[in-house]
Protein backbone atom coordinates (compact mmCIF):
# COMPACT_ATOMS: atom_id res chain seq x y z
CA UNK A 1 29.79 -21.62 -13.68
CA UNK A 2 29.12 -18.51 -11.75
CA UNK A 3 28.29 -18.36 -7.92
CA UNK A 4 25.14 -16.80 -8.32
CA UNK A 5 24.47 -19.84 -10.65
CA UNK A 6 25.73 -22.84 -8.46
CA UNK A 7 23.65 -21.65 -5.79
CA UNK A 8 20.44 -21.22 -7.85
CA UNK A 9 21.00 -25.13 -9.06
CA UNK A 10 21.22 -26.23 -5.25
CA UNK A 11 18.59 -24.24 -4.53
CA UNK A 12 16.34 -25.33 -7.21
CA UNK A 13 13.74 -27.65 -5.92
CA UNK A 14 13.27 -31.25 -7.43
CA UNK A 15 11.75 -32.61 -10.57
CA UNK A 16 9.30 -34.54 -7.77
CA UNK A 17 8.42 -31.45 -6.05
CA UNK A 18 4.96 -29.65 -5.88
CA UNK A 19 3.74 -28.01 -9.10
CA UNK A 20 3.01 -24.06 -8.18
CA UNK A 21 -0.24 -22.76 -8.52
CA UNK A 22 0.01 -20.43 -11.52
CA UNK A 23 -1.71 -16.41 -10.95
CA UNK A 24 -5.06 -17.45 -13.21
CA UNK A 25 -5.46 -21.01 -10.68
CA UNK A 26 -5.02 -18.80 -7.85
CA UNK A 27 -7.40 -16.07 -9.02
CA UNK A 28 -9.97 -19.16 -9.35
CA UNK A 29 -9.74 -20.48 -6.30
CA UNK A 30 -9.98 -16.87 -4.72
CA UNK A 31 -13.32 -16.06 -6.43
CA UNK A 32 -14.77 -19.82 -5.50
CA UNK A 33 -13.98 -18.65 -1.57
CA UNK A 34 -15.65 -15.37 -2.00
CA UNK A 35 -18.46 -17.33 -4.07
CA UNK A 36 -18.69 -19.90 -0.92
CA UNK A 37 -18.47 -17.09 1.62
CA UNK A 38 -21.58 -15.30 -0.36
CA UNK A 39 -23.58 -18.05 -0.52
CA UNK A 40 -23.33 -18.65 3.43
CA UNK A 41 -24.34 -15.15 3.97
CA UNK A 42 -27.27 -15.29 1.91
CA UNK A 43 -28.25 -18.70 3.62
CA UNK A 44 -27.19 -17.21 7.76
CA UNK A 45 -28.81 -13.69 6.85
CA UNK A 46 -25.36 -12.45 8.65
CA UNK A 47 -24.84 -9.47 6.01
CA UNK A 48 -22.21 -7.50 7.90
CA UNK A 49 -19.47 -10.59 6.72
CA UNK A 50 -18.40 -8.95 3.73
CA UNK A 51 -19.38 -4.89 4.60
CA UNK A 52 -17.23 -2.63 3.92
CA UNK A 53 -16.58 -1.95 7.55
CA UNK A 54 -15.80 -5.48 8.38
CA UNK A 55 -13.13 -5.32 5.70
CA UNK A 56 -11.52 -2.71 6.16
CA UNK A 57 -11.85 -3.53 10.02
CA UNK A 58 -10.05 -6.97 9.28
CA UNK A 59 -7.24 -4.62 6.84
CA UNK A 60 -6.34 -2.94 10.13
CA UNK A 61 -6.45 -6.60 12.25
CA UNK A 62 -4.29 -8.25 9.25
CA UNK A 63 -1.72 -5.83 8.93
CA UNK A 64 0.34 -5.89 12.14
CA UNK A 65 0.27 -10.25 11.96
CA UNK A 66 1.27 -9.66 8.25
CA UNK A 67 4.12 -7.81 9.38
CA UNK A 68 5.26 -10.18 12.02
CA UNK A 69 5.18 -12.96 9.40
CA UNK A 70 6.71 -11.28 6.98
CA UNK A 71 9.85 -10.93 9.54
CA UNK A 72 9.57 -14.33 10.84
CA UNK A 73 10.00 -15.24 6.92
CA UNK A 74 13.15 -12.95 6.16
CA UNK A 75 14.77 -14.39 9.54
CA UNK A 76 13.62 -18.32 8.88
CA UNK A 77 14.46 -18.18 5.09
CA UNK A 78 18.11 -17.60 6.35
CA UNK A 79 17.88 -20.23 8.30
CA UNK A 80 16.53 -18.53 12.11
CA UNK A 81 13.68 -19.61 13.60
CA UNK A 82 12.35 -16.13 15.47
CA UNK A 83 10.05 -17.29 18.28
CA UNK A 84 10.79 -13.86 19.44
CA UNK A 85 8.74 -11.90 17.09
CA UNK A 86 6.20 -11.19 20.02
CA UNK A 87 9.13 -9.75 21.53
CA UNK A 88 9.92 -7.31 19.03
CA UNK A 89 6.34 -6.64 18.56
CA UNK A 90 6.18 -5.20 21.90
CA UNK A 91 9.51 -3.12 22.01
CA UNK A 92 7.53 -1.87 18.74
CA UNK A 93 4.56 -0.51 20.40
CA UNK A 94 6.61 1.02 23.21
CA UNK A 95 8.72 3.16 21.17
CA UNK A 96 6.66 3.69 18.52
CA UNK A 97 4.37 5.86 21.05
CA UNK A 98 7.49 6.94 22.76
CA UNK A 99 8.62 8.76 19.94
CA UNK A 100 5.78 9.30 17.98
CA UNK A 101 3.60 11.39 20.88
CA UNK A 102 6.76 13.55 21.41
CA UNK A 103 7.62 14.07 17.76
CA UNK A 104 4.85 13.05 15.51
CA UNK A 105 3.35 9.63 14.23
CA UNK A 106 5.96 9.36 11.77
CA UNK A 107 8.80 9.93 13.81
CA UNK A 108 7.35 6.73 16.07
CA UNK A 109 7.07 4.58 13.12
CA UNK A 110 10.87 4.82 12.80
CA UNK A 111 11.47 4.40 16.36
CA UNK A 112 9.58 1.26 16.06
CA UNK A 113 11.38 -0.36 13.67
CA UNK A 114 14.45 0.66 15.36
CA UNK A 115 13.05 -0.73 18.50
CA UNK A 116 12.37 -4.38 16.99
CA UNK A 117 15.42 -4.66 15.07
CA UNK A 118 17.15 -3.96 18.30
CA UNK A 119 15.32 -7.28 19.87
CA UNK A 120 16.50 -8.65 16.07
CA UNK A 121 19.64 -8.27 16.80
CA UNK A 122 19.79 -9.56 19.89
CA UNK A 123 18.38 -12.64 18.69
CA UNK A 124 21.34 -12.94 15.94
CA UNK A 125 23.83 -12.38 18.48
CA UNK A 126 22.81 -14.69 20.50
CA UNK A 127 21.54 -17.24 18.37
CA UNK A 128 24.18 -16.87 15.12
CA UNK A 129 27.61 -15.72 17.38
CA UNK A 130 27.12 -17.92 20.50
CA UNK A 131 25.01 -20.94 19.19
CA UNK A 132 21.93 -20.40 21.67
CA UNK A 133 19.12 -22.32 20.64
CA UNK A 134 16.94 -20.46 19.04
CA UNK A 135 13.60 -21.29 20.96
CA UNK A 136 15.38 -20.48 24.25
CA UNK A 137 16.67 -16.94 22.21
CA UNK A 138 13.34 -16.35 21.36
CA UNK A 139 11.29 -16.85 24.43
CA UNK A 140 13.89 -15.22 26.35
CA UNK A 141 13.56 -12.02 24.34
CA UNK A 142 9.33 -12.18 24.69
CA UNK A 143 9.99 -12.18 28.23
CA UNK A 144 12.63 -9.42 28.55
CA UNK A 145 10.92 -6.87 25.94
CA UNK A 146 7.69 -7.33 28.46
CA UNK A 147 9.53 -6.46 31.45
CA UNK A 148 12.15 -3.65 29.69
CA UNK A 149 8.54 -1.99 28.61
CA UNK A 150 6.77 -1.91 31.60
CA UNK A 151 9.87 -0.63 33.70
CA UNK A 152 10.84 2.10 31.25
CA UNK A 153 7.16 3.20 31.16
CA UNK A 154 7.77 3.57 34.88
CA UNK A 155 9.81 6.26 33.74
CA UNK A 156 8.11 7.94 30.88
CA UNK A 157 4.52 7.54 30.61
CA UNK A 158 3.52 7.86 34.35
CA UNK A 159 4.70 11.47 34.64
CA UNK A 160 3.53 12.33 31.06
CA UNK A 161 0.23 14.50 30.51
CA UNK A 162 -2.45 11.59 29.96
CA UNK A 163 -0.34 8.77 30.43
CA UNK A 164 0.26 5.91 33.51
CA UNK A 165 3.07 3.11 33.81
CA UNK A 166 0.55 0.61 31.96
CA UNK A 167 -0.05 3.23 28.68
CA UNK A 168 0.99 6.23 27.14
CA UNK A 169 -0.46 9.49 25.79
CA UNK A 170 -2.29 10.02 22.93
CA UNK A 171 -0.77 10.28 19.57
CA UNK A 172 -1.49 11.93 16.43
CA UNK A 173 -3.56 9.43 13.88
CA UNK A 174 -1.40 8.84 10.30
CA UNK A 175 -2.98 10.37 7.71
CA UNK A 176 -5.99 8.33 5.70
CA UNK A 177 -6.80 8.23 2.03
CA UNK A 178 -10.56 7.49 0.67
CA UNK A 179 -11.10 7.17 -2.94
CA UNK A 180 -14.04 9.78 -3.84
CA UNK A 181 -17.21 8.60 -5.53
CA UNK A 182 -15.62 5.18 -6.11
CA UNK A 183 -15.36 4.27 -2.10
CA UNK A 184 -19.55 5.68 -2.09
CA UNK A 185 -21.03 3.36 -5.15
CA UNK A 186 -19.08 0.53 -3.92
CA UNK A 187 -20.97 1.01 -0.13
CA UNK A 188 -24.10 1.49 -2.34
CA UNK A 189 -23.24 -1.54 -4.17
CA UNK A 190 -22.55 -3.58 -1.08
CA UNK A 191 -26.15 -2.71 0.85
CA UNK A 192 -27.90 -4.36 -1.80
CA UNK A 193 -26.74 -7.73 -0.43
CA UNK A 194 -26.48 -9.14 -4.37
CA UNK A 195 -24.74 -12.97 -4.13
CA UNK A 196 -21.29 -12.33 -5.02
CA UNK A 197 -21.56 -8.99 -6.65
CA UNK A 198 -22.32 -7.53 -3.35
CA UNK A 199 -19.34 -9.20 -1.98
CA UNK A 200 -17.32 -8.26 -3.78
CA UNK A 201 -17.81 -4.36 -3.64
CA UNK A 202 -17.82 -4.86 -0.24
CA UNK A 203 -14.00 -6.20 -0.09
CA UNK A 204 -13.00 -4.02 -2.91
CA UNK A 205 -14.72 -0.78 -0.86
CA UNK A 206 -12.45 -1.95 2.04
CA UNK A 207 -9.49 -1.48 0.61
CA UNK A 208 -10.35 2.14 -0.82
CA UNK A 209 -12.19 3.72 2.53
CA UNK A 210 -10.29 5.27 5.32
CA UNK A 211 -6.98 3.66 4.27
CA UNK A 212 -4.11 4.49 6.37
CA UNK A 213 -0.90 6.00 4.61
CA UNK A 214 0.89 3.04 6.47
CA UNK A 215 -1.17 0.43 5.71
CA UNK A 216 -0.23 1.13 2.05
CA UNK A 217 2.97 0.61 3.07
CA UNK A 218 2.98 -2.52 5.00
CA UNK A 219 0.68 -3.95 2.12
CA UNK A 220 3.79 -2.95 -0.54
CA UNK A 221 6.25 -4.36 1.68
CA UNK A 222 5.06 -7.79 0.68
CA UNK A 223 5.68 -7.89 -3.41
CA UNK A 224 8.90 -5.90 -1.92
CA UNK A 225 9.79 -8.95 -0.17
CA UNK A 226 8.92 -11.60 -2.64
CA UNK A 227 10.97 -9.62 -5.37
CA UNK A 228 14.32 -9.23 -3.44
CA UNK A 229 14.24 -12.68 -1.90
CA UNK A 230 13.58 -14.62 -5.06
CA UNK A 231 14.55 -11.97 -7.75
CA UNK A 232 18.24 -10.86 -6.68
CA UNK A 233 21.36 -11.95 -6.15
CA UNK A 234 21.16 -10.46 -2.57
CA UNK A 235 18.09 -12.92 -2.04
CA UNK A 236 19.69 -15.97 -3.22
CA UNK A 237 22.58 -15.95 -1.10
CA UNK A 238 20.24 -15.64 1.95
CA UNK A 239 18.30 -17.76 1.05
CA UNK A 240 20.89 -20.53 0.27
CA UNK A 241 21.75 -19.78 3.85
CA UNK A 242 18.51 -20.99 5.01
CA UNK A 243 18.74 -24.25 2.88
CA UNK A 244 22.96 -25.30 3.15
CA UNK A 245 25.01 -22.98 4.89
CA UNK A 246 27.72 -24.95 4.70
CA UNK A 247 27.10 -25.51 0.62
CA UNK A 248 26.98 -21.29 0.78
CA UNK A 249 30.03 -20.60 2.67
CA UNK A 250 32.33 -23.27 -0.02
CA UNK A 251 30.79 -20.74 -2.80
CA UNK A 252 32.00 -17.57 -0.62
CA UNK A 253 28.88 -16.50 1.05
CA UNK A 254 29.37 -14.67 4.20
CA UNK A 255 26.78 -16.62 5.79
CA UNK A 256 27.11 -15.19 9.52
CA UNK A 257 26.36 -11.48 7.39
CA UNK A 258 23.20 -12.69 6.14
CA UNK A 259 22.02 -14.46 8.66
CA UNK A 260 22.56 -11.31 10.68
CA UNK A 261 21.11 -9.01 8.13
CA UNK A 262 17.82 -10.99 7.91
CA UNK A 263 17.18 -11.34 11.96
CA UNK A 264 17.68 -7.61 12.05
CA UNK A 265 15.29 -7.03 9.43
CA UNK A 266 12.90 -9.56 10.50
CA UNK A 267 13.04 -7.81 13.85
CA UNK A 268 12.68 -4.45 12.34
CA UNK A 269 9.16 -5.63 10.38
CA UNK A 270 7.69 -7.03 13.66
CA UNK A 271 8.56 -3.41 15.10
CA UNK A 272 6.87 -2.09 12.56
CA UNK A 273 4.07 -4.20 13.40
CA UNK A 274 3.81 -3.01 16.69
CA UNK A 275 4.44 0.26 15.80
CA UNK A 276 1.12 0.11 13.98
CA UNK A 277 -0.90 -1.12 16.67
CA UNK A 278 0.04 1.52 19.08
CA UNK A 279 -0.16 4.64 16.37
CA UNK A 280 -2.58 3.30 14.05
CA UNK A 281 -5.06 1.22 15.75
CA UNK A 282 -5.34 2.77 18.90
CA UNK A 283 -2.96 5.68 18.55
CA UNK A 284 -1.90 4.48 22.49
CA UNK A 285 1.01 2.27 23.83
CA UNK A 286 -0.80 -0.13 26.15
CA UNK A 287 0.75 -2.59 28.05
CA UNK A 288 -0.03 -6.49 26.57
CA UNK A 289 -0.96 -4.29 23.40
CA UNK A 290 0.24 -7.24 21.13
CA UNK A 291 -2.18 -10.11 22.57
CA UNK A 292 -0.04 -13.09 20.82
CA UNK A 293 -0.53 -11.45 17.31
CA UNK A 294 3.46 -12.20 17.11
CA UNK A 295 2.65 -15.91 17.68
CA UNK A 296 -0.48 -15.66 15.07
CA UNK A 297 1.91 -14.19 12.83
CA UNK A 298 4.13 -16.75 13.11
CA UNK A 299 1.80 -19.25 12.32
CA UNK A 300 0.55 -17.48 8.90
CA UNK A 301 3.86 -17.77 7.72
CA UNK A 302 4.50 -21.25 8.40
CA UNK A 303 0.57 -21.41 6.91
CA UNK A 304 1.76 -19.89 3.83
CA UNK A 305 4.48 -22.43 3.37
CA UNK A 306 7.31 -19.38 4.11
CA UNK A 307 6.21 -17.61 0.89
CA UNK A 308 5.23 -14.09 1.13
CA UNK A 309 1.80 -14.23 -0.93
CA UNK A 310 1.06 -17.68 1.15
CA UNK A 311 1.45 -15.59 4.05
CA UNK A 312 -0.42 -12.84 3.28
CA UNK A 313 -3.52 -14.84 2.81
CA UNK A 314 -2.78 -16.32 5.94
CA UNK A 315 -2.72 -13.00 7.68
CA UNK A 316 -5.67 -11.48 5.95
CA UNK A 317 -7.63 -15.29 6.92
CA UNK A 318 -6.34 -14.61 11.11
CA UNK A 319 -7.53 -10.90 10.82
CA UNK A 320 -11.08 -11.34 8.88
CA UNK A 321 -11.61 -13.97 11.81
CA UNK A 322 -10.54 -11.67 14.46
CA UNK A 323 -12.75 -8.60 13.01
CA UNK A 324 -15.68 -10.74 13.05
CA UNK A 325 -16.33 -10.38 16.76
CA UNK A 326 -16.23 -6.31 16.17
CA UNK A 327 -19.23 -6.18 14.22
CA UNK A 328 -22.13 -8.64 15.07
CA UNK A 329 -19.58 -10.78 16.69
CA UNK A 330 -22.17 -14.20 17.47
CA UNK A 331 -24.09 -13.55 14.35
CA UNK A 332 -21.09 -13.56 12.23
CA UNK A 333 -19.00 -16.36 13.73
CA UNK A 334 -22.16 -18.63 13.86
CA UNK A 335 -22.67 -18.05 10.12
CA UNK A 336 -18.67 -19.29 9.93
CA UNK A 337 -19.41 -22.18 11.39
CA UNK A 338 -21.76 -23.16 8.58
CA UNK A 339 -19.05 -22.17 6.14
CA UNK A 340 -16.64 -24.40 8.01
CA UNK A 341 -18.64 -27.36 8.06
CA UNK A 342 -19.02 -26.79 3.90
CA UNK A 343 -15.39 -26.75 3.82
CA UNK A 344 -14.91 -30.08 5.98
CA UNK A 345 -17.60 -31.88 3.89
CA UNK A 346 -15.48 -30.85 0.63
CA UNK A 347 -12.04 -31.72 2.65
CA UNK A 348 -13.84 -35.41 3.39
CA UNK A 349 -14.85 -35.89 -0.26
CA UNK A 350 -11.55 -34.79 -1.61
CA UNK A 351 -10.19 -37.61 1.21
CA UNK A 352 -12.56 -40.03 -0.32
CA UNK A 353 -11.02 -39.35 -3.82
CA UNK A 354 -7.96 -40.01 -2.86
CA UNK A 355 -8.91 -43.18 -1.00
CA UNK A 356 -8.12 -42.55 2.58
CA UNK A 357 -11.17 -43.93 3.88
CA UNK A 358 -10.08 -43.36 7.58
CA UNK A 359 -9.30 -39.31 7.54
CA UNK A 360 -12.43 -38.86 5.01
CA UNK A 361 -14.80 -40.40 8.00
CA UNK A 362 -13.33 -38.29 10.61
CA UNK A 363 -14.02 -34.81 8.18
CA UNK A 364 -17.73 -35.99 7.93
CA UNK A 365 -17.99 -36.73 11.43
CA UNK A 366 -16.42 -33.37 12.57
CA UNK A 367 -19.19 -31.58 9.54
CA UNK A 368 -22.15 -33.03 10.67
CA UNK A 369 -21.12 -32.14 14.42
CA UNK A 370 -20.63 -28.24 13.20
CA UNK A 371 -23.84 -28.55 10.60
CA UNK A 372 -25.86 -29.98 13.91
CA UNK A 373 -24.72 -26.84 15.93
CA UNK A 374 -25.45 -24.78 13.42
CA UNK A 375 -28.66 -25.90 12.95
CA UNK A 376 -29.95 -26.21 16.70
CA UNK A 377 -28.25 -22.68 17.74
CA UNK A 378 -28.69 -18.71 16.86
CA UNK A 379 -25.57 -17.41 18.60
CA UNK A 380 -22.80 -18.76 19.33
CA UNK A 381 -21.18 -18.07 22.90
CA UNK A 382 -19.72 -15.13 23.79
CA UNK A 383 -16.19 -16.81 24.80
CA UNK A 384 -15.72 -18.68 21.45
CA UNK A 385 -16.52 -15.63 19.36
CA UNK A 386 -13.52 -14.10 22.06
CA UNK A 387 -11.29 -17.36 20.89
CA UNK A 388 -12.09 -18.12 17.14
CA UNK A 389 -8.78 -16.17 16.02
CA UNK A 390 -6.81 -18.61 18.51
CA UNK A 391 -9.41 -22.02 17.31
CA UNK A 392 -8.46 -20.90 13.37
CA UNK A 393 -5.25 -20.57 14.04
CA UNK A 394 -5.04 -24.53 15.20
CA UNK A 395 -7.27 -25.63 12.55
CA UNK A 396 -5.55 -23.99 9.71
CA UNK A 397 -2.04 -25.15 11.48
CA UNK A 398 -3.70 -28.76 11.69
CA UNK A 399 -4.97 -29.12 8.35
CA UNK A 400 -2.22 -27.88 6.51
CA UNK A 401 0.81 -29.28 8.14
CA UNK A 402 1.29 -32.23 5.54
CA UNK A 403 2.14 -29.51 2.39
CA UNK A 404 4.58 -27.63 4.45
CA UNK A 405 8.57 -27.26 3.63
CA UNK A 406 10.32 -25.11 5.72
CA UNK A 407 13.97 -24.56 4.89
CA UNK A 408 16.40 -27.02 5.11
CA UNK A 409 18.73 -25.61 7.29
CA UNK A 410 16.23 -23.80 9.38
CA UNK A 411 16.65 -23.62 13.25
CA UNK A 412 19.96 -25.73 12.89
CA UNK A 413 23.19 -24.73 14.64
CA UNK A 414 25.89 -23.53 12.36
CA UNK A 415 29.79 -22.93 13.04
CA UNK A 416 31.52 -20.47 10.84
CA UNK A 417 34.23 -22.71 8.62
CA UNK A 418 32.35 -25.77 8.27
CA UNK A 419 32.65 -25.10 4.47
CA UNK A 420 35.79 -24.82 4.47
């Protein structure tokens, strides 16, 4: 039997395992959310949920945690936990608007990635060649790439035309693609405020109106991902490095190569990532730019169960609740916390159908405490619409923590020749 194949069969989960959702189940459930989501803003009167502006302003919010998952996934299915994606987010933004006000927008998306696959590889090195532990790597790195940034902008910004040691000049916006006539009736569509229908032009008309050139990208890079980790031969082999290293190396896996070659890459997305937020969202470096989106990102992917379409969702779910506060910010997350208590009382009778009694009581409790303050309140406050990103981030962490399966292998110390 080949390699290839030996390491598919150990790879290969168990007969026991969880069924996968096939694309039509998937599509389902997708259209019962937007269905649910419709029929809270025609209850809450909070129409601006599903605009076209609120889309496409959570498209630009999703992207850059999308990217940092998507590199903590390449680095964690080989086996790395990256804690240090924050890290490379930031040496992202600082030489992404390093380069890209001196020599175009583009030219800073490249320095970018180089920028976070630099912090990548100083994660491998240290955590892959010397055995660091991987949490210490990672912190470490957060806290170097904010103190490398702020003294090199000592040196570059602050004497630059429209720049300071906290943020840099202006750079030129990435070009942005509208789709005539289509992006106008599907605005047209959306103001009529039609359950579901309406809804639905409004998240289709966000992906077609004022869509940046890289945001196409970053939204490619994800089927990219999924195909070459689970559809090539390449993929495999990192991937069995994730789950048995020491399995991989008997079948002649370089296993310290892959493991490098992922945390590079995985630093080299989250650089991206921050590249986009300092040329694309506010075409500025500024300094604490990222905000803990490489944390959020983090927690998408383990959300998504360390699959790339899981974590997608997950990403597009942090960034619809952080646009929410953009447009009609208390309107909008009070209506959400009508949705939410919907989705508890369906959580609690799911509970119930399963027969545990205990957790099914709690979910009711916890609804009829979010109905009630739906119910005796207009707004919400001001500081919780400033924290739901962080609060969903916990709940979604909470609540789906007993389907999770990381890799086997992942965050565990490995000596080259154990295999052998």
């Amino acid at each position: 039997m080949s390699t290839t194949k030996v390491s598919a069969a150990r790879l290969a989960p168990s007969k026991g395992g969880r069924r996968k959702l096939s694309l039509p189940v998937v599509l389902l459930l997708l259209a019962g959310a937007l269905a649910l989501v419709s029929l809270v803003r025609l209850i809450s009167g909070a129409n601006d949920v599903t605009s076209v502006g609120q889309v496409a302003g959570a498209l630009e919010l999703a992207v850059p945690i999308g990217l940092a998952g998507l590199g903590g996934l390449w680095a964690e299915r080989a086996g790395v936990v990256n804690i240090g994606l924050e890290g490379m987010m930031i040496l992202g933004t600082w030489f992404g608007a390093w380069a890209g006000f001196q020599w175009g927008p583009w030219v800073g998306v490249l320095f970018g990635i180089i920028g976070g696959a630099l912090g990548g590889l100083l994660h491998a090195v240290m955590t892959v060649t010397f055995g660091v532990n991987h949490i210490v790597s990672g912190v470490a790195i957060n806290i170097l790439a904010a103190g490398v940034t702020r003294y090199l902008s000592n040196f570059t910004f602050a004497d630059a035309p429209g720049g300071s040691s906290k943020q840099s000049p202006r750079v030129d916006e990435i070009d942005k693609i509208t789709i005539p006539g289509l992006s106008d009736w599907l605005q047209d569509l959306q103001q009529h405020h039609w359950f579901f229908v309406s809804d639905l032009a409004g998240i289709i008309g966000g992906l077609v109106t004022g869509l940046s050139l890289l945001t196409v990208v970053a939204l490619l890079l994800v089927p990219v991902t999924w195909w070459v980790l689970w559809r090539t031969a390449f993929g495999l082999r990192l991937r069995s490095c994730g789950e048995s290293p020491v399995a991989a190396e008997t079948l002649g896996v370089n296993v310290y190569k892959y493991k490098y070659i992922a945390v590079v890459i995985s630093g080299g997305l989250a650089g991206l990532g921050g590249a986009f937020l300092s040329i694309v969202a506010t075409s500025i470096y500024q300094e604490g730019q990222t905000g803990g989106r490489g944390y959020i990102g983090l927690a998408a992917m383990i959300f998504g169960n360390w699959m790339p379409g899981g974590m997608a969702l997950g990403a597009g779910l942090f960034g619809f609740t952080d646009s929410l506060k953009l447009r009609g910010g208390a309107e909008n997350v009070h209506a959400m916390l009508l949705l939410l208590g919907i989705l508890v009382i369906i959580a609690a009778v799911w509970q119930l159908y399963r027969k545990k009694y205990v957790t099914a009581v709690v979910a009711a409790v916890c609804s009829g405490v979010l109905f009630t303050w739906y119910a005796l309140t207009d707004q919400v406050p001001s500081q919780f619409v400033d924290a739901a990103p962080y609060v969903t981030t916990l709940l979604v962490l909470a609540l789906s923590a007993q389907r999770l399966r990381m890799p086997k292998a992942d965050g565990l110390p490995y000596r080259k020749g154990e295999g052998k």
